[in-house]
PDB file of N, CA and C in Angstrom:
ATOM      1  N   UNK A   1      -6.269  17.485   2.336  1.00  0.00           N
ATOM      2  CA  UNK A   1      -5.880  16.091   2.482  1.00  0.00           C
ATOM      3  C   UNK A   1      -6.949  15.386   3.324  1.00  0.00           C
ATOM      4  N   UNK A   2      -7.291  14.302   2.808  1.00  0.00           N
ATOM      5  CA  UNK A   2      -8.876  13.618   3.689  1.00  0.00           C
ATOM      6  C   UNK A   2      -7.798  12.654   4.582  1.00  0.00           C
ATOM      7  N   UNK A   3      -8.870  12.597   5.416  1.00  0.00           N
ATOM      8  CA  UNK A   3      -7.881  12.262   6.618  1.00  0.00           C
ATOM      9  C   UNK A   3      -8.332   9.926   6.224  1.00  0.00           C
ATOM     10  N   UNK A   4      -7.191   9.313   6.791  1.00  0.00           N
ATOM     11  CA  UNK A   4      -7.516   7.937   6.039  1.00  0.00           C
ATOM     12  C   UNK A   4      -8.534   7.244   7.126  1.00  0.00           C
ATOM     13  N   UNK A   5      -8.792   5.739   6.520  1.00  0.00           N
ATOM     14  CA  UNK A   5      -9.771   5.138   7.011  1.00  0.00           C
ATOM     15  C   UNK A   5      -8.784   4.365   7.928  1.00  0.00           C
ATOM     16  N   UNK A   6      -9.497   3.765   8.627  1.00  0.00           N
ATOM     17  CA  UNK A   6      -8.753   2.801   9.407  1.00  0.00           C
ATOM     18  C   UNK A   6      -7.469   1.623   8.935  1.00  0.00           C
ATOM     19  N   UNK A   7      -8.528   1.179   7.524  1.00  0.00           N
ATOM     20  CA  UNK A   7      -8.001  -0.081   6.924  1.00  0.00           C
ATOM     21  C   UNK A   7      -7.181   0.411   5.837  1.00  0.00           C
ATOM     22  N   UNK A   8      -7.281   1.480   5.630  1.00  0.00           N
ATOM     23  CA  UNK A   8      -5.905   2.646   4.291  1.00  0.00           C
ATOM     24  C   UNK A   8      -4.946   2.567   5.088  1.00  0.00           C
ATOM     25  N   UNK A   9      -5.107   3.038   6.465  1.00  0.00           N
ATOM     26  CA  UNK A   9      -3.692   3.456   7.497  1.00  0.00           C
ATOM     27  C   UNK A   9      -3.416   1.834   7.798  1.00  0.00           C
ATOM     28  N   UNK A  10      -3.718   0.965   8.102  1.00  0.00           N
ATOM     29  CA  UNK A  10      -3.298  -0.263   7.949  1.00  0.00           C
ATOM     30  C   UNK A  10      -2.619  -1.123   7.210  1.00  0.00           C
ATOM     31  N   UNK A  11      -3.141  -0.793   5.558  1.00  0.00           N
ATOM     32  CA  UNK A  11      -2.335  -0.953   4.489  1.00  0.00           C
ATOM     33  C   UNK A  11      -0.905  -0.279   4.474  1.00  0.00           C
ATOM     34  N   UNK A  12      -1.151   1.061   4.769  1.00  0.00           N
ATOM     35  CA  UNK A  12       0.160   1.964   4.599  1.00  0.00           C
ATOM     36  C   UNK A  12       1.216   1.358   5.552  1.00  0.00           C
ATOM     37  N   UNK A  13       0.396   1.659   6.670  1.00  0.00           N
ATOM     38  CA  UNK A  13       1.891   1.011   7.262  1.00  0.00           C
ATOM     39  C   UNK A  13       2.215   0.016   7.504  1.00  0.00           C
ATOM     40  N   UNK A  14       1.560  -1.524   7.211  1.00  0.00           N
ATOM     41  CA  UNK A  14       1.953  -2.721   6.610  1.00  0.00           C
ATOM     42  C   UNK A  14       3.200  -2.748   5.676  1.00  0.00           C
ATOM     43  N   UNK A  15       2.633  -1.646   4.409  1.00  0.00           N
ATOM     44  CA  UNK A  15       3.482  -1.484   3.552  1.00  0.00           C
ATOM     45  C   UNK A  15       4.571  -0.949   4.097  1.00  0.00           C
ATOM     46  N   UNK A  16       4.570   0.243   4.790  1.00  0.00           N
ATOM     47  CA  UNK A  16       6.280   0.584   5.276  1.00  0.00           C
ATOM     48  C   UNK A  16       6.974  -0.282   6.137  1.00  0.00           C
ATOM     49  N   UNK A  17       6.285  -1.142   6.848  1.00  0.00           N
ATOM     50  CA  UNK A  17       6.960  -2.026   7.957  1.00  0.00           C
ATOM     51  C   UNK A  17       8.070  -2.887   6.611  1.00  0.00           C
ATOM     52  N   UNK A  18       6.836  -3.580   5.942  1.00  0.00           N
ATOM     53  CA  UNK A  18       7.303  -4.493   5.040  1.00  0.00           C
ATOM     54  C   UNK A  18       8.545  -3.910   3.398  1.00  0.00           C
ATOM     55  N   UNK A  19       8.531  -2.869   3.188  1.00  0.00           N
ATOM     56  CA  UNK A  19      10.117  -2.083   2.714  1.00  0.00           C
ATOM     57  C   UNK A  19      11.196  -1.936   3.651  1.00  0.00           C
ATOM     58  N   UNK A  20      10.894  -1.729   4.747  1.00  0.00           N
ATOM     59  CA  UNK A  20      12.008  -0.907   5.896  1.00  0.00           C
ATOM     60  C   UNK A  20      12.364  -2.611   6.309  1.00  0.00           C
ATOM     61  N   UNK A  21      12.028  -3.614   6.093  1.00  0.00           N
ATOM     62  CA  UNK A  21      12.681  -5.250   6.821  1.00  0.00           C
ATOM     63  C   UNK A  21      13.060  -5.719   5.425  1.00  0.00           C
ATOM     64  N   UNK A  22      12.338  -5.885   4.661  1.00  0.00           N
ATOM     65  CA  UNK A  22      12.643  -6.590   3.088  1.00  0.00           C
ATOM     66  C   UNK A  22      13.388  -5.415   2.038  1.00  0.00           C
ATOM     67  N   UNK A  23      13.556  -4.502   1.827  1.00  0.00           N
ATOM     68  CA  UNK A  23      14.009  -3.358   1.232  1.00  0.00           C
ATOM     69  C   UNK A  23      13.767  -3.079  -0.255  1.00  0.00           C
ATOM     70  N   UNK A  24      12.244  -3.965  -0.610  1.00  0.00           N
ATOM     71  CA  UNK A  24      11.364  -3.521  -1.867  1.00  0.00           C
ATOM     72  C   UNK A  24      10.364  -3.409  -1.730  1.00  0.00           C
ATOM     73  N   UNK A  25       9.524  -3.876  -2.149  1.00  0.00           N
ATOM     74  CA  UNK A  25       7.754  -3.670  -1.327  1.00  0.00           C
ATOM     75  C   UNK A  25       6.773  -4.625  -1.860  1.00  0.00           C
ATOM     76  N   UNK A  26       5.994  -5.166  -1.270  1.00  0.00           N
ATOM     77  CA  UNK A  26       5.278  -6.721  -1.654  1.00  0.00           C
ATOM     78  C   UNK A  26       4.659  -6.578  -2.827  1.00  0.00           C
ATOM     79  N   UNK A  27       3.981  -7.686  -3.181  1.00  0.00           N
ATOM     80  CA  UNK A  27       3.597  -7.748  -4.249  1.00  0.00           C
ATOM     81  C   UNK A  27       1.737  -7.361  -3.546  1.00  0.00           C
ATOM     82  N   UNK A  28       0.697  -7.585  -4.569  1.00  0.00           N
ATOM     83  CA  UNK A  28      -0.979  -7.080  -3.986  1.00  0.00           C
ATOM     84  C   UNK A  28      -1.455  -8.254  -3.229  1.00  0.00           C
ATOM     85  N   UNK A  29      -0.561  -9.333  -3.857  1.00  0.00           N
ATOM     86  CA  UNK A  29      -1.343 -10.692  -3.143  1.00  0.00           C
ATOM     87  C   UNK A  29      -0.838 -11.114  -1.692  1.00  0.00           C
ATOM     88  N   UNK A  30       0.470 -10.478  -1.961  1.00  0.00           N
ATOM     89  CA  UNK A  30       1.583 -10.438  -0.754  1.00  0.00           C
ATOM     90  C   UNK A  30       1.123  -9.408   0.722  1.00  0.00           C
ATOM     91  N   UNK A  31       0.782  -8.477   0.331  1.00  0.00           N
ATOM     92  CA  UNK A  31       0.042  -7.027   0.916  1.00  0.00           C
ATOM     93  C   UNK A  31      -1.512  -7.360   1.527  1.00  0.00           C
ATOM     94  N   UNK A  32      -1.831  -8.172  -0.104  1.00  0.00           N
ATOM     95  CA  UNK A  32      -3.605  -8.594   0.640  1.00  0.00           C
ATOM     96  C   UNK A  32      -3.059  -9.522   2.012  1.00  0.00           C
ATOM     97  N   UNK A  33      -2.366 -10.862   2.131  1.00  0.00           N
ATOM     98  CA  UNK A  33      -2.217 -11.797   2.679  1.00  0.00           C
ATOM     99  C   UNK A  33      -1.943 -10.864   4.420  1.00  0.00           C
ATOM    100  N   UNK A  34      -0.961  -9.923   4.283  1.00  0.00           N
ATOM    101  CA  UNK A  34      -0.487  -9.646   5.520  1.00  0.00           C
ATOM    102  C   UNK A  34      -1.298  -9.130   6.411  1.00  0.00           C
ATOM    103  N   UNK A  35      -2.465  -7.978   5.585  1.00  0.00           N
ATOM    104  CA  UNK A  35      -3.160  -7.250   6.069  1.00  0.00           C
ATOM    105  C   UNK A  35      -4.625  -8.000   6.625  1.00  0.00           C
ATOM    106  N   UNK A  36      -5.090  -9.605   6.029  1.00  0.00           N
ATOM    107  CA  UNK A  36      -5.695 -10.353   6.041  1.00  0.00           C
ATOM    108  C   UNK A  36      -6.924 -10.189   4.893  1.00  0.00           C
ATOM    109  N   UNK A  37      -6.890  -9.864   4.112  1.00  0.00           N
ATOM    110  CA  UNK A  37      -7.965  -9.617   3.068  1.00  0.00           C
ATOM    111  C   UNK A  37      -7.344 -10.917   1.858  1.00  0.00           C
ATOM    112  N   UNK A  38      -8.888 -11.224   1.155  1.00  0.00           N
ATOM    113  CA  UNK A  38      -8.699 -12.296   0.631  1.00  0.00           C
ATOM    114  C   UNK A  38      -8.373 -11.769  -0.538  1.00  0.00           C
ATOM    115  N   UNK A  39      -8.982 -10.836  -1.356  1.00  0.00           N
ATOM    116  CA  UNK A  39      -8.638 -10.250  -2.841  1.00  0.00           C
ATOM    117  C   UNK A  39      -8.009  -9.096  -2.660  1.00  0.00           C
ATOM    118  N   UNK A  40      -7.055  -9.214  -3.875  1.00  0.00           N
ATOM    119  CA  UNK A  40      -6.238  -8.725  -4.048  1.00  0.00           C
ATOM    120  C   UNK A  40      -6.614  -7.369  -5.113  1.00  0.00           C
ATOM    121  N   UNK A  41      -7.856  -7.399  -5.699  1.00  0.00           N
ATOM    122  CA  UNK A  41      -8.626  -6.231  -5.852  1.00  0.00           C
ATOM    123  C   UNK A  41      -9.219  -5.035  -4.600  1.00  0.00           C
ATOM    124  N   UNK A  42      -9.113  -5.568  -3.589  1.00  0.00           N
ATOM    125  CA  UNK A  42      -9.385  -5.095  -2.467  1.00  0.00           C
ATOM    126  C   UNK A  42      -7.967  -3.983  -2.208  1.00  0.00           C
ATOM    127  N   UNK A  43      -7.170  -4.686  -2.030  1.00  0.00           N
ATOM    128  CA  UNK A  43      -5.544  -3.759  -1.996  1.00  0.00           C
ATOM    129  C   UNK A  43      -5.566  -3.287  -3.217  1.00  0.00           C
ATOM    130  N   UNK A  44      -5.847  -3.104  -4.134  1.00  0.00           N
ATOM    131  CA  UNK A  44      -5.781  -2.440  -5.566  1.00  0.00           C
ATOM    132  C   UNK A  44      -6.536  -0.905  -5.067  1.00  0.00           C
ATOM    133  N   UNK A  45      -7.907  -1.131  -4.921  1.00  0.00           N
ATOM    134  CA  UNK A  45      -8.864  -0.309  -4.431  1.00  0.00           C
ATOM    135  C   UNK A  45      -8.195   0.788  -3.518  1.00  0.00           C
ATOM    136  N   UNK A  46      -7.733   0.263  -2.198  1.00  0.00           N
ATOM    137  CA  UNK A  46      -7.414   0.902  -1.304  1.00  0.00           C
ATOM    138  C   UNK A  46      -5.659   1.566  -1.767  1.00  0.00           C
ATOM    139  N   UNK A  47      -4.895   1.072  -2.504  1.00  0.00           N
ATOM    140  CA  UNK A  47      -4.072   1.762  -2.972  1.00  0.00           C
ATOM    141  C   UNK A  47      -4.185   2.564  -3.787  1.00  0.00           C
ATOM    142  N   UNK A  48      -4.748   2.505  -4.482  1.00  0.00           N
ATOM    143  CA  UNK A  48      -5.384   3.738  -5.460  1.00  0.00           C
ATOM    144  C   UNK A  48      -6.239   4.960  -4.916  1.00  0.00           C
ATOM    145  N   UNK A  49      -6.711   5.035  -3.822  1.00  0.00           N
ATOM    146  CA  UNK A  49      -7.146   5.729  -3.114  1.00  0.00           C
ATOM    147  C   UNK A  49      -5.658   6.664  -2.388  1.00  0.00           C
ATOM    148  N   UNK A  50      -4.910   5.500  -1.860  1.00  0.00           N
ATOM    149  CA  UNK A  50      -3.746   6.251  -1.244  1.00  0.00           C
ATOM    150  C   UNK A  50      -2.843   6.684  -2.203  1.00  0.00           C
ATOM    151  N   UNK A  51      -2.786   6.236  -3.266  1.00  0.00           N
ATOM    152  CA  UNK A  51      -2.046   6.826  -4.616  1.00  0.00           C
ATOM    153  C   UNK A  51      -2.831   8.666  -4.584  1.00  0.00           C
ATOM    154  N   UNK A  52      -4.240   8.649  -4.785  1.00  0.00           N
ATOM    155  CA  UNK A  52      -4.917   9.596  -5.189  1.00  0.00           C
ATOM    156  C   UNK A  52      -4.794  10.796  -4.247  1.00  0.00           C
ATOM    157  N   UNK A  53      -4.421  10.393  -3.093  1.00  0.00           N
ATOM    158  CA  UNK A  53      -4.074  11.305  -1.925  1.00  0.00           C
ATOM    159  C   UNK A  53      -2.926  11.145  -1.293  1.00  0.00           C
ATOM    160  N   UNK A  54      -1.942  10.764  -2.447  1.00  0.00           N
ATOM    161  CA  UNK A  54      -1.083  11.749  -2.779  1.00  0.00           C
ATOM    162  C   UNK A  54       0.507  10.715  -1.334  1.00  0.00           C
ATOM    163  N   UNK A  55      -0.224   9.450  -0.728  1.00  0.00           N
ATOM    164  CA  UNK A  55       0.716   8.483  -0.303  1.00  0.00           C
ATOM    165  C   UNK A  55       1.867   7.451  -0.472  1.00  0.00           C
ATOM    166  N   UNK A  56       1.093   7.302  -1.866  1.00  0.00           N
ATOM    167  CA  UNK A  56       2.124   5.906  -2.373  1.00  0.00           C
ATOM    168  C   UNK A  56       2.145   6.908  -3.924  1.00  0.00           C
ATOM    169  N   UNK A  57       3.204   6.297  -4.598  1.00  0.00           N
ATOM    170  CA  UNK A  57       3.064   5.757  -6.332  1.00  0.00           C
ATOM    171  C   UNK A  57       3.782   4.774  -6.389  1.00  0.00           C
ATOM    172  N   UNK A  58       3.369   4.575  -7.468  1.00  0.00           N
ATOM    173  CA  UNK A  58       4.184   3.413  -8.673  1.00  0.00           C
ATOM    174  C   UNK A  58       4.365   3.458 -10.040  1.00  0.00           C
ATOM    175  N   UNK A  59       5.058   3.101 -10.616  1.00  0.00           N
ATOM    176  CA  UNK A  59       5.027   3.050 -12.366  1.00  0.00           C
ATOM    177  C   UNK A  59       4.297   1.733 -12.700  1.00  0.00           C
ATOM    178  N   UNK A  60       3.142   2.523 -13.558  1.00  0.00           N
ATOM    179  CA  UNK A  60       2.005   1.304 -14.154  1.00  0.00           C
ATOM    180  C   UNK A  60       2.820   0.204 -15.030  1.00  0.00           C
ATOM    181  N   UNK A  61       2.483  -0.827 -15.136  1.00  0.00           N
ATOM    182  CA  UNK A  61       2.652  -1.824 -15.536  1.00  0.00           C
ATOM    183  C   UNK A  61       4.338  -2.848 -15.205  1.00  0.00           C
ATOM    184  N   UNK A  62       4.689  -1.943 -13.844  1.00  0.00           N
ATOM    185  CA  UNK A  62       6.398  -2.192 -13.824  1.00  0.00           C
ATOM    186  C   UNK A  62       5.968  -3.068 -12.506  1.00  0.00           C
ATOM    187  N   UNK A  63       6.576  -4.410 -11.845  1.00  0.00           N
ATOM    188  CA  UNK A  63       5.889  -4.812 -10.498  1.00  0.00           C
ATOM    189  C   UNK A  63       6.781  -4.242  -9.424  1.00  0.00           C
ATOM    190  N   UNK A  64       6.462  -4.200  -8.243  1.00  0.00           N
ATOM    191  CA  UNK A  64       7.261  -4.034  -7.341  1.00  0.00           C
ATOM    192  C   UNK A  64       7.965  -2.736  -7.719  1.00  0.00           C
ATOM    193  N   UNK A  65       7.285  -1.933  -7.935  1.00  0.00           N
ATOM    194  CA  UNK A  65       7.454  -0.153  -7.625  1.00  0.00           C
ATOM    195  C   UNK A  65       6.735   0.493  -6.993  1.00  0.00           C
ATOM    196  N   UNK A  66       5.832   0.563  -5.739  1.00  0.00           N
ATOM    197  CA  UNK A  66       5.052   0.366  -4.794  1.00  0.00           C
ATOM    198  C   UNK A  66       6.058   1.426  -4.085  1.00  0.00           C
ATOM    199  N   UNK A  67       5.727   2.424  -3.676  1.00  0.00           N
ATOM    200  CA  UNK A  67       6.606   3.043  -2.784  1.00  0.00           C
ATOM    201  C   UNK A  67       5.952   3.780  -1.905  1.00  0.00           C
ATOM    202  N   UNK A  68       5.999   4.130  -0.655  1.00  0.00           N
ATOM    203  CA  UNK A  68       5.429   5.304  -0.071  1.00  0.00           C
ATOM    204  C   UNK A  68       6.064   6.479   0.221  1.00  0.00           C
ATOM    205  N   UNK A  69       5.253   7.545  -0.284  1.00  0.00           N
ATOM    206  CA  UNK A  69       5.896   8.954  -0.507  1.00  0.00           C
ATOM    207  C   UNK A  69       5.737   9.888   0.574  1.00  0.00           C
ATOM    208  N   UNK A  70       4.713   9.285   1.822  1.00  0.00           N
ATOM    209  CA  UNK A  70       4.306   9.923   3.036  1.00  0.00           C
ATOM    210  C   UNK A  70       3.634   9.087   3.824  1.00  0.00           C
ATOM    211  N   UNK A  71       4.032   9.236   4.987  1.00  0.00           N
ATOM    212  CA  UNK A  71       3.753   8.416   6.385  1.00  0.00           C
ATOM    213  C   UNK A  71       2.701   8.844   6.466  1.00  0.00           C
ATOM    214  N   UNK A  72       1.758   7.355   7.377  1.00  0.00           N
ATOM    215  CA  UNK A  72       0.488   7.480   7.636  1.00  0.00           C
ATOM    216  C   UNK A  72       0.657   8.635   9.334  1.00  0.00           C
ATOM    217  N   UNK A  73       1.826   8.735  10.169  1.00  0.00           N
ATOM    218  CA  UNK A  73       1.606   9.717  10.896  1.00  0.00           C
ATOM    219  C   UNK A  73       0.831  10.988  10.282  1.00  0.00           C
TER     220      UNK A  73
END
């Protein structure tokens, strides 16, 4: 397991703050906005990375199935 970058572990737990208060999970533009990044290809990037190691999934083409499967602890 590669250990994350600063701005992966930032995303992640953006993302869990933001399920555990709202109880679904943002949208990329919603996620870019919080974390402060302007594109939303940027959160694509970095989720797919945390997808690949094995943090988040989702079902392709479904919105708001964004889940995390393991804490950035």
């Amino acid at each position: 397991m590669r250990k994350l970058t600063s701005r992966q572990k930032e995303v992640l737990e953006t993302l869990e703050k933001y399920v555990a208060t709202n109880h679904y999970p943002p949208s990329y533009r919603e996620l870019s906005a919080l974390v402060g990044l302007a594109s939303s290809s940027t959160i694509s990037g970095i989720l797919n990375k945390l997808r690949e190691n094995g943090y988040v999934s989702w079902e392709e083409g479904r919105p708001r199935t964004l889940k995390v499967i393991k804490t950035a602890s």
